[in-house]
PDB file of N, CA and C in Angstrom:
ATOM      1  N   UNK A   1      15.347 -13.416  10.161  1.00  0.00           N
ATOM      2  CA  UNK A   1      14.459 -12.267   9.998  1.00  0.00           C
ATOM      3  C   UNK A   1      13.157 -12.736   9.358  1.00  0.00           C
ATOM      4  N   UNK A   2      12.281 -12.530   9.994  1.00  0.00           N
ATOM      5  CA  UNK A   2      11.107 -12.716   9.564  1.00  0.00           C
ATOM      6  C   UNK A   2      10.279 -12.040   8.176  1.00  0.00           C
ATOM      7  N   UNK A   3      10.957 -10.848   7.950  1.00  0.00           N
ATOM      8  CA  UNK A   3      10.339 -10.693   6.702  1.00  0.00           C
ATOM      9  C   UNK A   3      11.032 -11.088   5.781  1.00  0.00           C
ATOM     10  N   UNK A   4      12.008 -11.673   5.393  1.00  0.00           N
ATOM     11  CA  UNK A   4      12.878 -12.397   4.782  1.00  0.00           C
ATOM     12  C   UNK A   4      12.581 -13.582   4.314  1.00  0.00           C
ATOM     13  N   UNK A   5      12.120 -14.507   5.773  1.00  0.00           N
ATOM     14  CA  UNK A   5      11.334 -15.531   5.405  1.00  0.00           C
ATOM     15  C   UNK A   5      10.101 -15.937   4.474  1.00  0.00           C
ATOM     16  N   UNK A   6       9.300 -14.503   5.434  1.00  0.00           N
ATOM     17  CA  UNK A   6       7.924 -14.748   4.899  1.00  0.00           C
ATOM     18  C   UNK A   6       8.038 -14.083   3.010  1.00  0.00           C
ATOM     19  N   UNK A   7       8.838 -13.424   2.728  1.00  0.00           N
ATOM     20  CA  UNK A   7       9.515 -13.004   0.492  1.00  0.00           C
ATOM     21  C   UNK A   7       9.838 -14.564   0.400  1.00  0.00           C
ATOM     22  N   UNK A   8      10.584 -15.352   1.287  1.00  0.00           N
ATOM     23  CA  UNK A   8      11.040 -16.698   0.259  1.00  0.00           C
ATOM     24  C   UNK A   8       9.946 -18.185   0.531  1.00  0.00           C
ATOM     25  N   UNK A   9       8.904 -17.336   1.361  1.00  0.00           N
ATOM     26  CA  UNK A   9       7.742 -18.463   0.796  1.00  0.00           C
ATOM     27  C   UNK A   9       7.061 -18.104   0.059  1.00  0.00           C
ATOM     28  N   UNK A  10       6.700 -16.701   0.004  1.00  0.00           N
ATOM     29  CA  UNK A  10       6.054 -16.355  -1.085  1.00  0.00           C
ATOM     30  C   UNK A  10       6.236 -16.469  -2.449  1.00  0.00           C
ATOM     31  N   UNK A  11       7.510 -16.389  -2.662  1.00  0.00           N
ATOM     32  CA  UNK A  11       8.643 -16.779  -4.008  1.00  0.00           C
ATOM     33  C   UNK A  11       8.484 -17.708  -3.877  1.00  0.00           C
ATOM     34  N   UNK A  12       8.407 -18.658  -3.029  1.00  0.00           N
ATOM     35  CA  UNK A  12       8.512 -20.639  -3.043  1.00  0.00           C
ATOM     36  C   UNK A  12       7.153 -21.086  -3.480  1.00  0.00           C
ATOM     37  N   UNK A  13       6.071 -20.103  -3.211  1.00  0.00           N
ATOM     38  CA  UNK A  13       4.684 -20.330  -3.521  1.00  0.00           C
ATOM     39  C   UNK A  13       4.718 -20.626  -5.176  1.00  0.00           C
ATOM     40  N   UNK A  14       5.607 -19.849  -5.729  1.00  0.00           N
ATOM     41  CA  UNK A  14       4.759 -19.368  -7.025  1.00  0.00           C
ATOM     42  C   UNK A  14       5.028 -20.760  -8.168  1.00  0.00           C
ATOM     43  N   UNK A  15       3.979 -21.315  -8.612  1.00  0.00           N
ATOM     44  CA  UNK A  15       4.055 -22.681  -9.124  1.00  0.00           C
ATOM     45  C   UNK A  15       3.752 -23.750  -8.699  1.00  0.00           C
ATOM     46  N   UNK A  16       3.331 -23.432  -7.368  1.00  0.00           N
ATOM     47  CA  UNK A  16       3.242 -24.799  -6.372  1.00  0.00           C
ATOM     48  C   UNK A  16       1.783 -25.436  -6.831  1.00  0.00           C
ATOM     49  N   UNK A  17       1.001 -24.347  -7.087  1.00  0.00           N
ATOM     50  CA  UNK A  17      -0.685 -24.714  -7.028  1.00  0.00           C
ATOM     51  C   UNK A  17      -1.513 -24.608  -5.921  1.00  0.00           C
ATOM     52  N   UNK A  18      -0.573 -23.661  -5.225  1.00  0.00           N
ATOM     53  CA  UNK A  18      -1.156 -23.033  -3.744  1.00  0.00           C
ATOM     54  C   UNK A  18      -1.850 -21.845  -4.349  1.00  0.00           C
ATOM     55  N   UNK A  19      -3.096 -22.108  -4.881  1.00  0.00           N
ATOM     56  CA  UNK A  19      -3.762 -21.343  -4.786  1.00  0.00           C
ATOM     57  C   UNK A  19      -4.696 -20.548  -3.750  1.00  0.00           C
ATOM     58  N   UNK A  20      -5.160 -20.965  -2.734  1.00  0.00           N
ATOM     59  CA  UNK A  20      -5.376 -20.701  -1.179  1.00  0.00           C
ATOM     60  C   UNK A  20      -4.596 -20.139  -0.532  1.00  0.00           C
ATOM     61  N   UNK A  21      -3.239 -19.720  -0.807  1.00  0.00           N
ATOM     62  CA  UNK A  21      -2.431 -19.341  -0.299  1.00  0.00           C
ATOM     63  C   UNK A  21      -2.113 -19.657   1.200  1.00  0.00           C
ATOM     64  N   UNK A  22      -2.329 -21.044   1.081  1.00  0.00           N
ATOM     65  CA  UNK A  22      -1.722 -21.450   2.150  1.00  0.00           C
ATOM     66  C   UNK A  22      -0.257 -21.834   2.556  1.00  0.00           C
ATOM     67  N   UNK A  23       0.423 -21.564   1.918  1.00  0.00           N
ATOM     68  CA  UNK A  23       2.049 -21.457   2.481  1.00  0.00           C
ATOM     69  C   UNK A  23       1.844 -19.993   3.203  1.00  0.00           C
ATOM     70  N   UNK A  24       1.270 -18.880   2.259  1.00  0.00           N
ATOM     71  CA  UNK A  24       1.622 -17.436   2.514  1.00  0.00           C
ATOM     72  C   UNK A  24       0.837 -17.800   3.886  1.00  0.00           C
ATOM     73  N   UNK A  25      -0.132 -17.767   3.790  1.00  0.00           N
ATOM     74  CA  UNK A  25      -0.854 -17.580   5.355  1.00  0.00           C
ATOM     75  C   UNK A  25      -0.388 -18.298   6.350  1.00  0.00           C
ATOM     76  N   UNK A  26       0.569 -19.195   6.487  1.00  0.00           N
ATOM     77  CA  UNK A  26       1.299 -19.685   6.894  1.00  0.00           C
ATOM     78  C   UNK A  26       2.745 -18.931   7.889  1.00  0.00           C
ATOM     79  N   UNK A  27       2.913 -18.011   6.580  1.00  0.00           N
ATOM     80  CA  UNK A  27       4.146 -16.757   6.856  1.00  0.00           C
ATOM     81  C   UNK A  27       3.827 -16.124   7.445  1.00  0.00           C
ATOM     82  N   UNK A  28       2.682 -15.457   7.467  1.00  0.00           N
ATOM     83  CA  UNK A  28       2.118 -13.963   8.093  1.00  0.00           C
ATOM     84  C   UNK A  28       1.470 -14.455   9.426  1.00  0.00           C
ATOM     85  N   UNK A  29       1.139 -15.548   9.792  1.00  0.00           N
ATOM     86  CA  UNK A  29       0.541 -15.480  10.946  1.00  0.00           C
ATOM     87  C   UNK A  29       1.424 -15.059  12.366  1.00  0.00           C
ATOM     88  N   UNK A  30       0.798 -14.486  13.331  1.00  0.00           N
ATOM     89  CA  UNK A  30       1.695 -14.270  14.139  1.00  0.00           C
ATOM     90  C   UNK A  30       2.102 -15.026  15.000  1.00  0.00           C
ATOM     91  N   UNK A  31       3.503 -15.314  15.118  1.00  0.00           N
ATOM     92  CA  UNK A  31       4.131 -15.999  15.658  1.00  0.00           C
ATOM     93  C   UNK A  31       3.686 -16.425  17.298  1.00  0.00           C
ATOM     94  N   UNK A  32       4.078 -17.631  17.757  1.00  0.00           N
ATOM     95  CA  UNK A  32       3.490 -18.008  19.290  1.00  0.00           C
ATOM     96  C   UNK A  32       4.103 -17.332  20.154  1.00  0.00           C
ATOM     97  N   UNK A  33       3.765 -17.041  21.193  1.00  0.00           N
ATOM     98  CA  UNK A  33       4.208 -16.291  22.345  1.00  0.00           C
ATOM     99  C   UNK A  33       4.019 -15.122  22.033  1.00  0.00           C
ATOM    100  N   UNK A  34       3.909 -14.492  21.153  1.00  0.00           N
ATOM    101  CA  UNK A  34       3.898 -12.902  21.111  1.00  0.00           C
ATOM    102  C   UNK A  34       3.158 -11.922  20.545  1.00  0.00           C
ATOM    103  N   UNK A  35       2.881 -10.832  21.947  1.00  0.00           N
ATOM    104  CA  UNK A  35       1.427 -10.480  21.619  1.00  0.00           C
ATOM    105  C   UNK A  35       0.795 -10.004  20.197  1.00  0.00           C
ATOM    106  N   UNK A  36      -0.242 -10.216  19.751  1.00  0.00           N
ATOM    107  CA  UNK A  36      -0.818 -10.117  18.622  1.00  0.00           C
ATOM    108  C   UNK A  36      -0.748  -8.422  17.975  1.00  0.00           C
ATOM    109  N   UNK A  37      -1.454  -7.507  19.308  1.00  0.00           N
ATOM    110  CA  UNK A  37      -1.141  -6.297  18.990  1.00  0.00           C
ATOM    111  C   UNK A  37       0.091  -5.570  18.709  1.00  0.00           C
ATOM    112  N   UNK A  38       1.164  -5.734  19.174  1.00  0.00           N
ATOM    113  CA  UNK A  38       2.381  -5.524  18.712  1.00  0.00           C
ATOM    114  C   UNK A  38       3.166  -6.010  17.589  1.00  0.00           C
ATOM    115  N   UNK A  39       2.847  -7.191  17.233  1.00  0.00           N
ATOM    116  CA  UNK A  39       3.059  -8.033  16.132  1.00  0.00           C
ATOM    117  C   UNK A  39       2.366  -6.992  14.703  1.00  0.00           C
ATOM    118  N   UNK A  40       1.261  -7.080  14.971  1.00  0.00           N
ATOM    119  CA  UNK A  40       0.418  -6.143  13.913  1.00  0.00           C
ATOM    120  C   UNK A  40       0.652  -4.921  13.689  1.00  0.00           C
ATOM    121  N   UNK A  41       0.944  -4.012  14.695  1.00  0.00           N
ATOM    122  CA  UNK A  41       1.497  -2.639  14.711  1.00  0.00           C
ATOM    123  C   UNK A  41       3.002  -2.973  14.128  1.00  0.00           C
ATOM    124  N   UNK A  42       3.947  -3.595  14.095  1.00  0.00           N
ATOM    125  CA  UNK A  42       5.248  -3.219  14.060  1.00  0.00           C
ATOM    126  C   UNK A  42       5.104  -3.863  12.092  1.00  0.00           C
ATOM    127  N   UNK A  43       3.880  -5.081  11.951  1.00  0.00           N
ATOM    128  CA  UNK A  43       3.912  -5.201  10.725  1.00  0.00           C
ATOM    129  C   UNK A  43       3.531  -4.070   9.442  1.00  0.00           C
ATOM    130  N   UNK A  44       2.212  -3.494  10.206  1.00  0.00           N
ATOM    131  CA  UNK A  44       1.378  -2.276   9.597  1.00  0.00           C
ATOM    132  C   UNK A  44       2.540  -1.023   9.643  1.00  0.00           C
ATOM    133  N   UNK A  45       3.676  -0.712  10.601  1.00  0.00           N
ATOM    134  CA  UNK A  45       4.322   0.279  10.033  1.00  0.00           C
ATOM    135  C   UNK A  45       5.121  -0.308   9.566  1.00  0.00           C
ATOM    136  N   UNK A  46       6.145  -1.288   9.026  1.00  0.00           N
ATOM    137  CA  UNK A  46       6.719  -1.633   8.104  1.00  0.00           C
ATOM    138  C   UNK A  46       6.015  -2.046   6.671  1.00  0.00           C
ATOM    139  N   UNK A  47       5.248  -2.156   6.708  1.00  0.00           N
ATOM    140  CA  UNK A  47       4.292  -2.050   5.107  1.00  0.00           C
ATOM    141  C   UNK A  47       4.112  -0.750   4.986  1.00  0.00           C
ATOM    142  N   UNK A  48       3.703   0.409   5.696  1.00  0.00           N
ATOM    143  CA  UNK A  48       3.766   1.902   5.480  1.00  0.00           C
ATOM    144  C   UNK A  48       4.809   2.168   5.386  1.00  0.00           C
ATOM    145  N   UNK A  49       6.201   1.836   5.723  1.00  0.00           N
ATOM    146  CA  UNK A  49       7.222   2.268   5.559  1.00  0.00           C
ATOM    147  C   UNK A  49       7.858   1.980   3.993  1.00  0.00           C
ATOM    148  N   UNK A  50       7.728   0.541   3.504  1.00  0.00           N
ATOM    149  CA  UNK A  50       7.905  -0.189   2.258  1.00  0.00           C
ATOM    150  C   UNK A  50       6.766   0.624   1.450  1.00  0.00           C
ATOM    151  N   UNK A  51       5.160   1.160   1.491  1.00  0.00           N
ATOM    152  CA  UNK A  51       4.631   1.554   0.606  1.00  0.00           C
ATOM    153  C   UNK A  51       5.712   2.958   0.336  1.00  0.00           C
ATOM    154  N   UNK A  52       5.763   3.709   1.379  1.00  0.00           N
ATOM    155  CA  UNK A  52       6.250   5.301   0.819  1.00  0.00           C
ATOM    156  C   UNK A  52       7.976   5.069  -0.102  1.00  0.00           C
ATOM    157  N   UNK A  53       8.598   4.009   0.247  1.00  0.00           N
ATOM    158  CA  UNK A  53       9.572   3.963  -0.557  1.00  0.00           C
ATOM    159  C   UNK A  53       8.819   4.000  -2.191  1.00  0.00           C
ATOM    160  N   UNK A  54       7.882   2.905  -2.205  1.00  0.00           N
ATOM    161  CA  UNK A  54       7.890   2.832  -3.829  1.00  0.00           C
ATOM    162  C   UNK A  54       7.036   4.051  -4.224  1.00  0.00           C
ATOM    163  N   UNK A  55       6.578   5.114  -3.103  1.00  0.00           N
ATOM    164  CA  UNK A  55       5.649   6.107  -3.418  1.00  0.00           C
ATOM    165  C   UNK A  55       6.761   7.473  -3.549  1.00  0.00           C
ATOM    166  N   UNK A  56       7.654   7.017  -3.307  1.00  0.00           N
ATOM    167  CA  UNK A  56       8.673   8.371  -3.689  1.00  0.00           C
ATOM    168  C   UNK A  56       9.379   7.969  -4.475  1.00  0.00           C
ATOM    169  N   UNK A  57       9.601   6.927  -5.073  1.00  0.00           N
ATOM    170  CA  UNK A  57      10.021   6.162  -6.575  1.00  0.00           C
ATOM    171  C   UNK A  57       9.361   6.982  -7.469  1.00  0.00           C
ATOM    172  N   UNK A  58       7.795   6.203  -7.387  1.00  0.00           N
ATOM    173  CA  UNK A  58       6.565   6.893  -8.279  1.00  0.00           C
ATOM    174  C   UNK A  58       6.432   8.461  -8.484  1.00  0.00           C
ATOM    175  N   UNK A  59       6.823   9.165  -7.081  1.00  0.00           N
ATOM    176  CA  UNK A  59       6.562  10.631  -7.425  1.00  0.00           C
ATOM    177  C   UNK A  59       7.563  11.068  -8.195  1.00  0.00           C
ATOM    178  N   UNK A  60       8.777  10.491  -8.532  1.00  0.00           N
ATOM    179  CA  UNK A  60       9.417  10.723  -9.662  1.00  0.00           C
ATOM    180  C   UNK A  60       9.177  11.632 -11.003  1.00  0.00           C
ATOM    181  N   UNK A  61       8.352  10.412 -11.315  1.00  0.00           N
ATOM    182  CA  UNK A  61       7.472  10.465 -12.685  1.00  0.00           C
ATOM    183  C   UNK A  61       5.616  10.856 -12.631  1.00  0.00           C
ATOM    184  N   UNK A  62       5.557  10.771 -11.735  1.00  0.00           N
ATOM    185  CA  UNK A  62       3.771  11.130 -11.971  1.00  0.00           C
ATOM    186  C   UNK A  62       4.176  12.637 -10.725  1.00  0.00           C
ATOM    187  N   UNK A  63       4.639  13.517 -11.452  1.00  0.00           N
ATOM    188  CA  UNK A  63       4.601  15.264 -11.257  1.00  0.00           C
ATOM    189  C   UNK A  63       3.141  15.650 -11.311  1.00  0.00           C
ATOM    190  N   UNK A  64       3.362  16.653 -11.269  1.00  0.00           N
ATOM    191  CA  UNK A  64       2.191  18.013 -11.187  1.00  0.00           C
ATOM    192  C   UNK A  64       1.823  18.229 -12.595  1.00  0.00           C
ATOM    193  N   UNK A  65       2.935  18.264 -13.370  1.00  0.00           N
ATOM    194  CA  UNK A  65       2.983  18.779 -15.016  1.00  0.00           C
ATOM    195  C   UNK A  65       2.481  17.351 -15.612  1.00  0.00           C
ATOM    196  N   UNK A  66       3.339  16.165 -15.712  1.00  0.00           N
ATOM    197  CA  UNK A  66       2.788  14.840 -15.945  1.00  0.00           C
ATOM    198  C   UNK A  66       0.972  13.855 -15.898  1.00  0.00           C
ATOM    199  N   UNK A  67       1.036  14.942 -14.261  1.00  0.00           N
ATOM    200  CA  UNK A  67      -0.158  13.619 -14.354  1.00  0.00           C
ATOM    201  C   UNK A  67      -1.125  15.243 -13.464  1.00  0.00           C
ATOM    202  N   UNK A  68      -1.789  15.659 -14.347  1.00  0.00           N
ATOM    203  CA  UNK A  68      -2.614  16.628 -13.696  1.00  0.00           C
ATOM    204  C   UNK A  68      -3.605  16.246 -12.661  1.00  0.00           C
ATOM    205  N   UNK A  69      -3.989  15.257 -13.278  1.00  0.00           N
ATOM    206  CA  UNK A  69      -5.324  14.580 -12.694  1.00  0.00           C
ATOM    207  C   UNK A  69      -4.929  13.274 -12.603  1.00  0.00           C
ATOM    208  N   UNK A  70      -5.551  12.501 -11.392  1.00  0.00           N
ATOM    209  CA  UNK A  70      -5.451  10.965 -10.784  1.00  0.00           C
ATOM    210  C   UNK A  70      -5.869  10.024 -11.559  1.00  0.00           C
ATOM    211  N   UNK A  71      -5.626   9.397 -12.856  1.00  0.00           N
ATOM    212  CA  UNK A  71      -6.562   8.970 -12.982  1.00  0.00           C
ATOM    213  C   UNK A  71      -6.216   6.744 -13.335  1.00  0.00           C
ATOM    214  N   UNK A  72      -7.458   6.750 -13.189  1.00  0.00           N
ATOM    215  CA  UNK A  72      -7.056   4.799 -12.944  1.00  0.00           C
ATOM    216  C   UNK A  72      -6.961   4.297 -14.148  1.00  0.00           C
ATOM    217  N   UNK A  73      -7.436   4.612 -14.916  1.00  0.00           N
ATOM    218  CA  UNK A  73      -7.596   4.094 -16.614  1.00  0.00           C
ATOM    219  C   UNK A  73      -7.751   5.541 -17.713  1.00  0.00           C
ATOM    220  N   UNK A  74      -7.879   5.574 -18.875  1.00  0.00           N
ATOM    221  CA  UNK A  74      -8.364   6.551 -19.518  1.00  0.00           C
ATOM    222  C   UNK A  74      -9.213   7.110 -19.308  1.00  0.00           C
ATOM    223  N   UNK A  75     -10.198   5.786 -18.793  1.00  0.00           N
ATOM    224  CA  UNK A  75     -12.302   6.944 -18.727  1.00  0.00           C
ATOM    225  C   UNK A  75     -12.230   6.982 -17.328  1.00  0.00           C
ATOM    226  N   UNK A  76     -11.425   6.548 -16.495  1.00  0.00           N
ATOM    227  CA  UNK A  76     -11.323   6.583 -14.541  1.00  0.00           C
ATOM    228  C   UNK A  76     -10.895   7.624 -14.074  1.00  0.00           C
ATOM    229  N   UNK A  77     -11.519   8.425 -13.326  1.00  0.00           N
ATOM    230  CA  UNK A  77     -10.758   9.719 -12.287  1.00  0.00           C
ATOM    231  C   UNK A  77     -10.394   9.557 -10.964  1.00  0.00           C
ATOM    232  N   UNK A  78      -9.962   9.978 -10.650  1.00  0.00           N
ATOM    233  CA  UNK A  78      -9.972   9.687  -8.902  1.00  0.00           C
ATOM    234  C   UNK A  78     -10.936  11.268  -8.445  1.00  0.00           C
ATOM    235  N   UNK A  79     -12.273  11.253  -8.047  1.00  0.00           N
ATOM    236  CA  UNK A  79     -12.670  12.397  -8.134  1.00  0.00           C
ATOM    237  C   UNK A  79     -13.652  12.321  -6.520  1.00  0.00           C
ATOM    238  N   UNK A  80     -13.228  13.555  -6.022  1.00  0.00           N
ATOM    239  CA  UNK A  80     -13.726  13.970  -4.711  1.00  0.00           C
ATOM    240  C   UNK A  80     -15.122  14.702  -4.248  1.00  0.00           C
ATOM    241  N   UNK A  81     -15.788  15.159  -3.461  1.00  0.00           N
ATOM    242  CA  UNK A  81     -16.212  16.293  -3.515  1.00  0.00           C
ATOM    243  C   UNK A  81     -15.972  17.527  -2.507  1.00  0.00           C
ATOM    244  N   UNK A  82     -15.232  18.952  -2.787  1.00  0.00           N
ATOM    245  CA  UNK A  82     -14.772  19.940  -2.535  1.00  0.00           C
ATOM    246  C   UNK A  82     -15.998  20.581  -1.130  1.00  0.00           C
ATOM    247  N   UNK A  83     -15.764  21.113  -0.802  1.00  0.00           N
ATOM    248  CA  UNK A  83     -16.356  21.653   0.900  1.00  0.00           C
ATOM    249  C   UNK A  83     -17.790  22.170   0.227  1.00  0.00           C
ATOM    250  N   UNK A  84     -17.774  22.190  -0.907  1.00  0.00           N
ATOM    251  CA  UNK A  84     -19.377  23.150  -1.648  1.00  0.00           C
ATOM    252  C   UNK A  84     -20.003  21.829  -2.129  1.00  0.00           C
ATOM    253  N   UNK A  85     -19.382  21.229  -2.111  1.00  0.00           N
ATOM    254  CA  UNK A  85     -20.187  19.885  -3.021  1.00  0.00           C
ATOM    255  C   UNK A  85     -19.531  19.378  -4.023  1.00  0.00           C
ATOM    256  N   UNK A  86     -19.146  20.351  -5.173  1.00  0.00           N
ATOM    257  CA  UNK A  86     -18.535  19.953  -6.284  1.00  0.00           C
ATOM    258  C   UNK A  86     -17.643  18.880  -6.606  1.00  0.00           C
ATOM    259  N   UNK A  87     -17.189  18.427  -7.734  1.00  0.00           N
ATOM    260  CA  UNK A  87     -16.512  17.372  -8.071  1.00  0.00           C
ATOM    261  C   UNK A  87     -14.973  18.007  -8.509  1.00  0.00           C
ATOM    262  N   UNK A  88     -14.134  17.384  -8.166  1.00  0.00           N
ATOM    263  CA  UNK A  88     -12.741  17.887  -7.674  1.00  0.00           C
ATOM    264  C   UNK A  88     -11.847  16.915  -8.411  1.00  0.00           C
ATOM    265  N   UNK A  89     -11.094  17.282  -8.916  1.00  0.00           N
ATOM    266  CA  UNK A  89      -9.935  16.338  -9.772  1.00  0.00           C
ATOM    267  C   UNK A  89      -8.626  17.040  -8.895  1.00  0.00           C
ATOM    268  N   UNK A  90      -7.820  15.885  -8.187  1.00  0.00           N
ATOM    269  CA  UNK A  90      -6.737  16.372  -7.876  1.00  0.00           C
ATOM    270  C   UNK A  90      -5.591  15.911  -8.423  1.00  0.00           C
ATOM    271  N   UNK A  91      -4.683  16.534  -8.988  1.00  0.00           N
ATOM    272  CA  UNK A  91      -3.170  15.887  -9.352  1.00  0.00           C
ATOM    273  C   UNK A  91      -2.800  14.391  -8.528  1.00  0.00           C
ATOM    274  N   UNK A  92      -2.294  13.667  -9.260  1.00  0.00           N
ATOM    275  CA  UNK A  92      -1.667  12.334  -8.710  1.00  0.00           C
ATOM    276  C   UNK A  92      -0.453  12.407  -7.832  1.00  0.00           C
ATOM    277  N   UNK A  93       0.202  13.866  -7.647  1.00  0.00           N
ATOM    278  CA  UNK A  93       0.912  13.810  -6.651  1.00  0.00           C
ATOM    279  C   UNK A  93       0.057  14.181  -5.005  1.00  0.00           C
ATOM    280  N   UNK A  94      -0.751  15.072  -5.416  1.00  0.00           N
ATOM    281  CA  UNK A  94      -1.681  16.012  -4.402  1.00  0.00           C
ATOM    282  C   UNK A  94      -2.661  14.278  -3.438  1.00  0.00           C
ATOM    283  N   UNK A  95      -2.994  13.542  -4.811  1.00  0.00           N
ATOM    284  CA  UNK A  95      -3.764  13.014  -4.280  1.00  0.00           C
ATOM    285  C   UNK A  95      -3.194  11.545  -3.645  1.00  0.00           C
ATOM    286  N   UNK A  96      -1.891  11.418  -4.052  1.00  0.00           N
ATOM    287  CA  UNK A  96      -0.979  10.207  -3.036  1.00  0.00           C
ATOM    288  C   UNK A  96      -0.721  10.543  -1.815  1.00  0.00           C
ATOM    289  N   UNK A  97       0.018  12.290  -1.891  1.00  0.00           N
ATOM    290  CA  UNK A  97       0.120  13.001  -0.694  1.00  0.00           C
ATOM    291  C   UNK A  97      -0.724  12.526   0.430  1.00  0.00           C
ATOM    292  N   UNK A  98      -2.062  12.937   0.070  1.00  0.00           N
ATOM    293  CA  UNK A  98      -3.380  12.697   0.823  1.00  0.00           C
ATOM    294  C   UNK A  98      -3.768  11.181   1.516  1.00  0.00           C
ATOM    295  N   UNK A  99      -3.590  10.302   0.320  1.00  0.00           N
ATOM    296  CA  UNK A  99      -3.606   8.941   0.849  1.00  0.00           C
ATOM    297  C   UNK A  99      -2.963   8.784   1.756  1.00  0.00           C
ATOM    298  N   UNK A 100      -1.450   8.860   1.543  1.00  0.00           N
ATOM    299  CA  UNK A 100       0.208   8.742   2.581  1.00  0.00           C
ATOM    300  C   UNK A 100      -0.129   9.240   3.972  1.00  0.00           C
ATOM    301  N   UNK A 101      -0.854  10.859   3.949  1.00  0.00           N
ATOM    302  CA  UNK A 101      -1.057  11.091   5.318  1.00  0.00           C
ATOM    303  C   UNK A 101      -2.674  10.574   5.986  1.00  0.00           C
ATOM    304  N   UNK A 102      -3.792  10.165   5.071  1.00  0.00           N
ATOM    305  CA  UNK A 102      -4.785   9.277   5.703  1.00  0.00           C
ATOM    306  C   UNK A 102      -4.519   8.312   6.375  1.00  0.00           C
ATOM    307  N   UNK A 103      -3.364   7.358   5.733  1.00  0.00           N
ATOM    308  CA  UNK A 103      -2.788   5.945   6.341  1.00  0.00           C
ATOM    309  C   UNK A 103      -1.590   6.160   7.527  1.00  0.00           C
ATOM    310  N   UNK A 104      -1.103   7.240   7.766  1.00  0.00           N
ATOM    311  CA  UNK A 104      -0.400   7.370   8.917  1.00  0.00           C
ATOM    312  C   UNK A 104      -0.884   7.914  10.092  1.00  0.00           C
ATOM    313  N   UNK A 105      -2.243   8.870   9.546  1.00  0.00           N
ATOM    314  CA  UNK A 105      -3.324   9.145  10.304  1.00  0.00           C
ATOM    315  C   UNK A 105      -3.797   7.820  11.494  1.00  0.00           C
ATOM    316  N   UNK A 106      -3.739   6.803  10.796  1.00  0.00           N
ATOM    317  CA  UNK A 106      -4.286   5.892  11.135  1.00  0.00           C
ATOM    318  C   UNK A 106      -3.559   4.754  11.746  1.00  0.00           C
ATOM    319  N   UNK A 107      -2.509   5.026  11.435  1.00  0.00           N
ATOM    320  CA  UNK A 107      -1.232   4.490  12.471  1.00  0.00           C
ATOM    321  C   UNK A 107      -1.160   4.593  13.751  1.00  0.00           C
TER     322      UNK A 107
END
């Protein structure tokens, strides 16, 4: 299995002094004979598939009540602007929601 492989070079990387990441780029390239576009599509929805696992982990704990507002650091917001213009703070669940369906949008 190929993604199997490509976790135990990445794990094999760490210490080597592969800083270039040339083992990893090594892993990810797509394999010979087979077409590039399919290769990429079947990789891009298995990384969307692996993000929403750890994104329904996370919605656990970052609720509606928890985490009102998105934010990246203490002084960081995640802040939008609303159909009038205004500046918009959305909850960290509201606003993963949003991400989750931008990136499948795009699938």
């Amino acid at each position: 299995d190929n993604r199997n492989n490509t976790s135990y070079i990445a794990n094999s990387s760490i210490g080597t002094g592969d800083f270039n990441g040339k083992l990893i780029q090594a892993a990810v390239m797509c394999p010979p004979g087979i077409n590039y576009n399919d290769w990429l599509k079947a990789n891009m929805v298995d990384l969307y598939n692996d993000i929403g696992c750890i994104v329904h982990d996370l919605k656990n704990d970052f609720t509606e009540r928890a985490c009102p507002t998105m934010r990246f650091s203490r002084n960081q917001w995640h802040v939008h602007a609303d159909v009038h213009g205004r500046d918009t703070y959305d909850s960290a669940p509201s606003t993963i929601d949003a991400k989750m369906s931008e990136a499948a949008f795009y699938l």
